[in-house]
Protein backbone atom coordinates (compact mmCIF):
# COMPACT_ATOMS: atom_id res chain seq x y z
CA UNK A 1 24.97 300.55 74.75
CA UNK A 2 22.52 302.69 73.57
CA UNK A 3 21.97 303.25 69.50
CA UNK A 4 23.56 306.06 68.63
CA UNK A 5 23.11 307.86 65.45
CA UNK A 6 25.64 310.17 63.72
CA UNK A 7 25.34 313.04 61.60
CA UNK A 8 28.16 314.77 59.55
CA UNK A 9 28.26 318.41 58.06
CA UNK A 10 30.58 320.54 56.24
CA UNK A 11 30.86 323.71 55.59
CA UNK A 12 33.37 325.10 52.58
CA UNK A 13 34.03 329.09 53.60
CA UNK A 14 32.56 329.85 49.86
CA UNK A 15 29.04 328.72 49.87
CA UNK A 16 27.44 325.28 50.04
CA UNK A 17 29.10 322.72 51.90
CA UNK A 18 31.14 319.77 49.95
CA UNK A 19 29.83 316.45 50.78
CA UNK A 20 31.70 314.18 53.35
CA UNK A 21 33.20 310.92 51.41
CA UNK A 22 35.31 308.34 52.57
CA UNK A 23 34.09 308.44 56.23
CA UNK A 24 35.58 305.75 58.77
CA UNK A 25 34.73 305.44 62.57
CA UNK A 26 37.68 304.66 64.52
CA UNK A 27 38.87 303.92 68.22
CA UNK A 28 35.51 302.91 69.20
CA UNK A 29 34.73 302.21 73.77
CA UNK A 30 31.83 302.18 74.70
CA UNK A 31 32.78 305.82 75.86
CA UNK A 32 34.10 307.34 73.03
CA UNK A 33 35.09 307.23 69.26
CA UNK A 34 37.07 308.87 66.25
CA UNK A 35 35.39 310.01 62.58
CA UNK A 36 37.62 310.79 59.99
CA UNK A 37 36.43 311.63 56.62
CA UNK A 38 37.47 314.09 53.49
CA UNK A 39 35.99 316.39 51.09
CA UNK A 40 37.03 317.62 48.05
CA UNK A 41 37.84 320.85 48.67
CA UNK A 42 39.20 322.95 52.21
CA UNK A 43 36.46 322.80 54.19
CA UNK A 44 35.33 322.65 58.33
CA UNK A 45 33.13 319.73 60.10
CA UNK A 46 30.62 319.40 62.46
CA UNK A 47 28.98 316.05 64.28
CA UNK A 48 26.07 315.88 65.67
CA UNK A 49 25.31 312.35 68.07
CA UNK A 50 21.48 311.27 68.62
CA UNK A 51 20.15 308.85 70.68
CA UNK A 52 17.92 307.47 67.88
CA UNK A 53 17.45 306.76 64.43
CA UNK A 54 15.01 309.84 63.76
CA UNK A 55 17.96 312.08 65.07
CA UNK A 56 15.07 313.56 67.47
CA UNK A 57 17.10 312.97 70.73
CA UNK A 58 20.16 314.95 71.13
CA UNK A 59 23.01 312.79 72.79
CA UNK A 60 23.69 314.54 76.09
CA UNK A 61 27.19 315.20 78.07
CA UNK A 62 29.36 314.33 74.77
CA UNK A 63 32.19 316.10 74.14
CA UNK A 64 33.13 316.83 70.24
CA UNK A 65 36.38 318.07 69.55
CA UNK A 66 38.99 318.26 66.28
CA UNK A 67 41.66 315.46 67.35
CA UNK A 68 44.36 316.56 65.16
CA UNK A 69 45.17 319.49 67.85
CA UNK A 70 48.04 319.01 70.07
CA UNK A 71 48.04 321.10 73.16
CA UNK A 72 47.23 324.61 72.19
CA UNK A 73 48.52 324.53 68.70
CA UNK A 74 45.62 323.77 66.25
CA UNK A 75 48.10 324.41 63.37
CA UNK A 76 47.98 320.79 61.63
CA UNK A 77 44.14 320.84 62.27
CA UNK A 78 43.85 323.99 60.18
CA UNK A 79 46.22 322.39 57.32
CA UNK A 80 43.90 319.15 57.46
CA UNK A 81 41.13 320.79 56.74
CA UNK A 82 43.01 323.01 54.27
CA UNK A 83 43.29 319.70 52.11
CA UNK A 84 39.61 318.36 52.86
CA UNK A 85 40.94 316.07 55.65
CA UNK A 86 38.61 316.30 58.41
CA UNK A 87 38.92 314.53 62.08
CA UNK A 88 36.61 314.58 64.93
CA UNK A 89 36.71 312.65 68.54
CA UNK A 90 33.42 312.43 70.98
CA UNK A 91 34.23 311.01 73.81
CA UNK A 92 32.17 311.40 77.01
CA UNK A 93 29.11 309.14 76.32
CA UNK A 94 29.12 306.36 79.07
């Protein structure tokens, strides 16, 4: 399995983006796995996967989705990250 290197942002509607704490990588294949981390205040994320440690090589053919949405209602995603709860799956990496 390749190395793969993982970058977290957020973004707070307001300004400058809180900084992600308390991140934990879950539900790891060698396909796929979960990030879940918080911030302090409401706030959106974004993951970016590399294929090396100088974040130089874009991971290609990942998909990166919120995985608190259920079907077509993205309702408790929007009151995670009302709270600073943030929760990401990419999946699509063998």
């Amino acid at each position: 399995m390749p190395l793969i290197l993982l970058l977290l942002f957020c973004s707070a509607a307001w300004g400058a983006g809180p900084l992600p704490r308390n991140v934990h990588v879950a539900d790891v294949t060698p396909a796929s796995f979960t990030v879940v981390w918080t911030t302090d205040s409401a706030s959106t994320g974004n993951i970016q996967v590399y294929a090396d440690v100088l974040a130089t090589i874009p991971v290609t053919g990942a998909v990166i989705e919120q995985d608190f949405v259920l079907g077509e209602d993205n309702a408790p995603a929007i009151a995670a990250e009302n709270i600073g709860v943030l929760r990401t799956r990419v999946s699509g990496l063998s």
